[in-house]
C-alpha atoms as a PDB file:
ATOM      1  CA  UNK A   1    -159.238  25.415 -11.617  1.00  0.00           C
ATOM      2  CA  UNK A   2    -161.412  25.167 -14.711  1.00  0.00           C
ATOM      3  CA  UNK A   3    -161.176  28.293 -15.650  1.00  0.00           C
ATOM      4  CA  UNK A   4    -156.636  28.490 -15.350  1.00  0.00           C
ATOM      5  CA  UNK A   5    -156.770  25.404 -17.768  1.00  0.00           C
ATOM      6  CA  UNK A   6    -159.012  27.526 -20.262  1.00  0.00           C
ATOM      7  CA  UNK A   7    -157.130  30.215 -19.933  1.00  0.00           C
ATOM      8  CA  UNK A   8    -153.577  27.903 -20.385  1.00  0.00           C
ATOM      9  CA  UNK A   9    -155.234  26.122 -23.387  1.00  0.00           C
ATOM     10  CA  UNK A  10    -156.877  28.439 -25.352  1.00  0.00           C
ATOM     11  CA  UNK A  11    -156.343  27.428 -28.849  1.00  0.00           C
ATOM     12  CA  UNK A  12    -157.850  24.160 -27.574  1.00  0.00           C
ATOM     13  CA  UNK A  13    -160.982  26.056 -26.164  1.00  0.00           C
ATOM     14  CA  UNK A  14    -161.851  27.448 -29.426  1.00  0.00           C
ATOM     15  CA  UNK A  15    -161.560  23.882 -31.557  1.00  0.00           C
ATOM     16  CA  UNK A  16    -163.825  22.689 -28.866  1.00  0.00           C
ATOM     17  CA  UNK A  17    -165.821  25.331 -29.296  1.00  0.00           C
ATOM     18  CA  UNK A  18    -166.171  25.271 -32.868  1.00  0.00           C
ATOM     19  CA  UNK A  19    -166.558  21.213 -33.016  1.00  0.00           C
ATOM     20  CA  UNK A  20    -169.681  21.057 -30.644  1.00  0.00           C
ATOM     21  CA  UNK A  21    -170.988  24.262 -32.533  1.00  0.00           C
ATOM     22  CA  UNK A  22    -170.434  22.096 -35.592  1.00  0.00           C
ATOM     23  CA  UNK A  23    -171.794  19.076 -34.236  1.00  0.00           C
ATOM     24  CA  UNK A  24    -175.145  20.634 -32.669  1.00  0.00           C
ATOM     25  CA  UNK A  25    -175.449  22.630 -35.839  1.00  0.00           C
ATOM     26  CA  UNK A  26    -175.882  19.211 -38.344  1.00  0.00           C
ATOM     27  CA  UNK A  27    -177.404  16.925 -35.463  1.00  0.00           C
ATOM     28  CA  UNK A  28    -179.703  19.015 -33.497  1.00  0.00           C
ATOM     29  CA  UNK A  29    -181.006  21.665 -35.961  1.00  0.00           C
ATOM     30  CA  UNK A  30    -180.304  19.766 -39.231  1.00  0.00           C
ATOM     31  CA  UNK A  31    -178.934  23.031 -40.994  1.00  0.00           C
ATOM     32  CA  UNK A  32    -181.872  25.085 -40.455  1.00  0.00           C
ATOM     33  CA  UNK A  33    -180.028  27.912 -38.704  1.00  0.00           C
ATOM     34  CA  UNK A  34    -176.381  28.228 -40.617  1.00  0.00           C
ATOM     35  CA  UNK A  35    -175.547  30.626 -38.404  1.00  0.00           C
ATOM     36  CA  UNK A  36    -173.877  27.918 -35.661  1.00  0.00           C
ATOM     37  CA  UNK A  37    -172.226  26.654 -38.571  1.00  0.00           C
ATOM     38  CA  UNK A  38    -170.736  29.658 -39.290  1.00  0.00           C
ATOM     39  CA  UNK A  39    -169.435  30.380 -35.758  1.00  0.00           C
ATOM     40  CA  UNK A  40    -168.311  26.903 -35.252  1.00  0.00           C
ATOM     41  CA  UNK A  41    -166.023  27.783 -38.420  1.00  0.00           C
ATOM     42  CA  UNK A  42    -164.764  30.841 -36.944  1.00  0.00           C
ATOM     43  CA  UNK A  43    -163.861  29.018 -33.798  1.00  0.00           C
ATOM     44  CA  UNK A  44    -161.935  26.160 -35.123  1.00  0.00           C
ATOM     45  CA  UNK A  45    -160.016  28.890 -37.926  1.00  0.00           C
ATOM     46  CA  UNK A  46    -159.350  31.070 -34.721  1.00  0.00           C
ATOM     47  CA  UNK A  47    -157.988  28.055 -32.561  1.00  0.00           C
ATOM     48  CA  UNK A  48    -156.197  26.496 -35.910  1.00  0.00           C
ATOM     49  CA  UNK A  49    -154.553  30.299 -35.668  1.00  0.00           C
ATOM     50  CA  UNK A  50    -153.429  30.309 -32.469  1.00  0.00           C
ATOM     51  CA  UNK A  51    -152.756  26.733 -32.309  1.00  0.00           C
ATOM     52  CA  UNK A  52    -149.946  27.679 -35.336  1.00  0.00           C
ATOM     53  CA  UNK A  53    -148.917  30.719 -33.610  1.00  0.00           C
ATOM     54  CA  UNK A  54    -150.182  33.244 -36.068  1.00  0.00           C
ATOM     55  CA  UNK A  55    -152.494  34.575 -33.368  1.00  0.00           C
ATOM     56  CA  UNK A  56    -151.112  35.391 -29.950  1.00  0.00           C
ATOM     57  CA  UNK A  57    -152.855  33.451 -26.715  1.00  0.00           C
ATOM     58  CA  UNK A  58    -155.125  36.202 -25.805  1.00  0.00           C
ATOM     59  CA  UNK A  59    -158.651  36.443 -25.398  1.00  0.00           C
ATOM     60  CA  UNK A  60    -158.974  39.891 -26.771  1.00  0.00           C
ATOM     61  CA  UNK A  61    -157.641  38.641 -30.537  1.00  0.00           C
ATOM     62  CA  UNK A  62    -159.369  35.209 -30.098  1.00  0.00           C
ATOM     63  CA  UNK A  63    -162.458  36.927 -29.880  1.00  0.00           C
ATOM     64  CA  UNK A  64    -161.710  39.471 -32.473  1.00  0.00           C
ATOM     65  CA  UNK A  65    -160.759  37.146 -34.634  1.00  0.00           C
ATOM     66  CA  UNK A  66    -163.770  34.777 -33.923  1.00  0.00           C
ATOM     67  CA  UNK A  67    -166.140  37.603 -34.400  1.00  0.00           C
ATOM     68  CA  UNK A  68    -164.061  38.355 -37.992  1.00  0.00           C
ATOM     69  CA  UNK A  69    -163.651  34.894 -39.024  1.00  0.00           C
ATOM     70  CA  UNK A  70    -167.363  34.229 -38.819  1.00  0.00           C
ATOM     71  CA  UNK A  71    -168.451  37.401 -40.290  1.00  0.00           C
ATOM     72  CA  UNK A  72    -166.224  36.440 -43.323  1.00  0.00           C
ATOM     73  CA  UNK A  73    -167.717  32.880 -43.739  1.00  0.00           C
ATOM     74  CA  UNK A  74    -171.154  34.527 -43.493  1.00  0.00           C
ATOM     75  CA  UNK A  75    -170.443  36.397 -46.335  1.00  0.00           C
ATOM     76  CA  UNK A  76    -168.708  34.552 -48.820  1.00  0.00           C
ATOM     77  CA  UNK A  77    -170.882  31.377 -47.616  1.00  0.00           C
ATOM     78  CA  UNK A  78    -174.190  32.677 -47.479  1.00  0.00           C
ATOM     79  CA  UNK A  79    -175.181  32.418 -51.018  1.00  0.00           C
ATOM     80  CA  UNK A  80    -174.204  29.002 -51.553  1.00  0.00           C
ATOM     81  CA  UNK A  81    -176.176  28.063 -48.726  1.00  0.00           C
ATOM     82  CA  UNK A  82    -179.428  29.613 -49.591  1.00  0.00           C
ATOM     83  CA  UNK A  83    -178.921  27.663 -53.297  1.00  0.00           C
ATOM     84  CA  UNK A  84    -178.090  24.584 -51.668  1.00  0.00           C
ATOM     85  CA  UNK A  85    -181.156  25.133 -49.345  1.00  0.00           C
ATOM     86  CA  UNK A  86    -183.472  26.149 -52.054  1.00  0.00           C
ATOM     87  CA  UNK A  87    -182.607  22.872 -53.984  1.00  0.00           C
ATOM     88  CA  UNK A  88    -183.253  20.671 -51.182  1.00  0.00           C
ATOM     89  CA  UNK A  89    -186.799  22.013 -50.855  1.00  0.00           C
ATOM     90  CA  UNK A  90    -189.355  19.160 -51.553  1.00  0.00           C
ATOM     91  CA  UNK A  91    -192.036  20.629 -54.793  1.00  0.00           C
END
């Protein structure tokens, strides 16, 4: 039953995914690991996609594009991370 209305909604599914992966990201671990951050990113563009219909309702090219998606914010956020980290250091 669960798993039909997953399947039914799954642009849905992946803003939920990416929102708690967001939210345990900044309230649990405090941005210590960016890598949730970056895959709750993915998830919400991927859903956002799909949701808009520029992605079609299948779990293959959600996950492909979840995988891509984060991959890409890795790399063009990872460097303003580590400054923004390396600021925030106490001296």
């Amino acid at each position: 039953m669960m798993l039909e209305y997953i399947h039914g909604h799954q642009a849905g599914f992946w803003i939920a995914l990416g929102f708690i992966l967001l939210a345990l990201e900044m309230l649990v671990f405090g941005f210590t690991t960016i890598v949730m951050f970056f895959a709750g990113l993915g998830a919400v563009t991927t859903g956002l996609l799909m949701q808009f219909g520029v992605l079609p309702h299948t779990w293959i090219a959600g996950i492909a594009c979840f995988g891509i998606s984060t991959g890409l914010y890795s790399v063009l956020l990872w460097k303003p991370f580590q400054r923004i980290q390396a600021n925030s250091t106490p001296q």
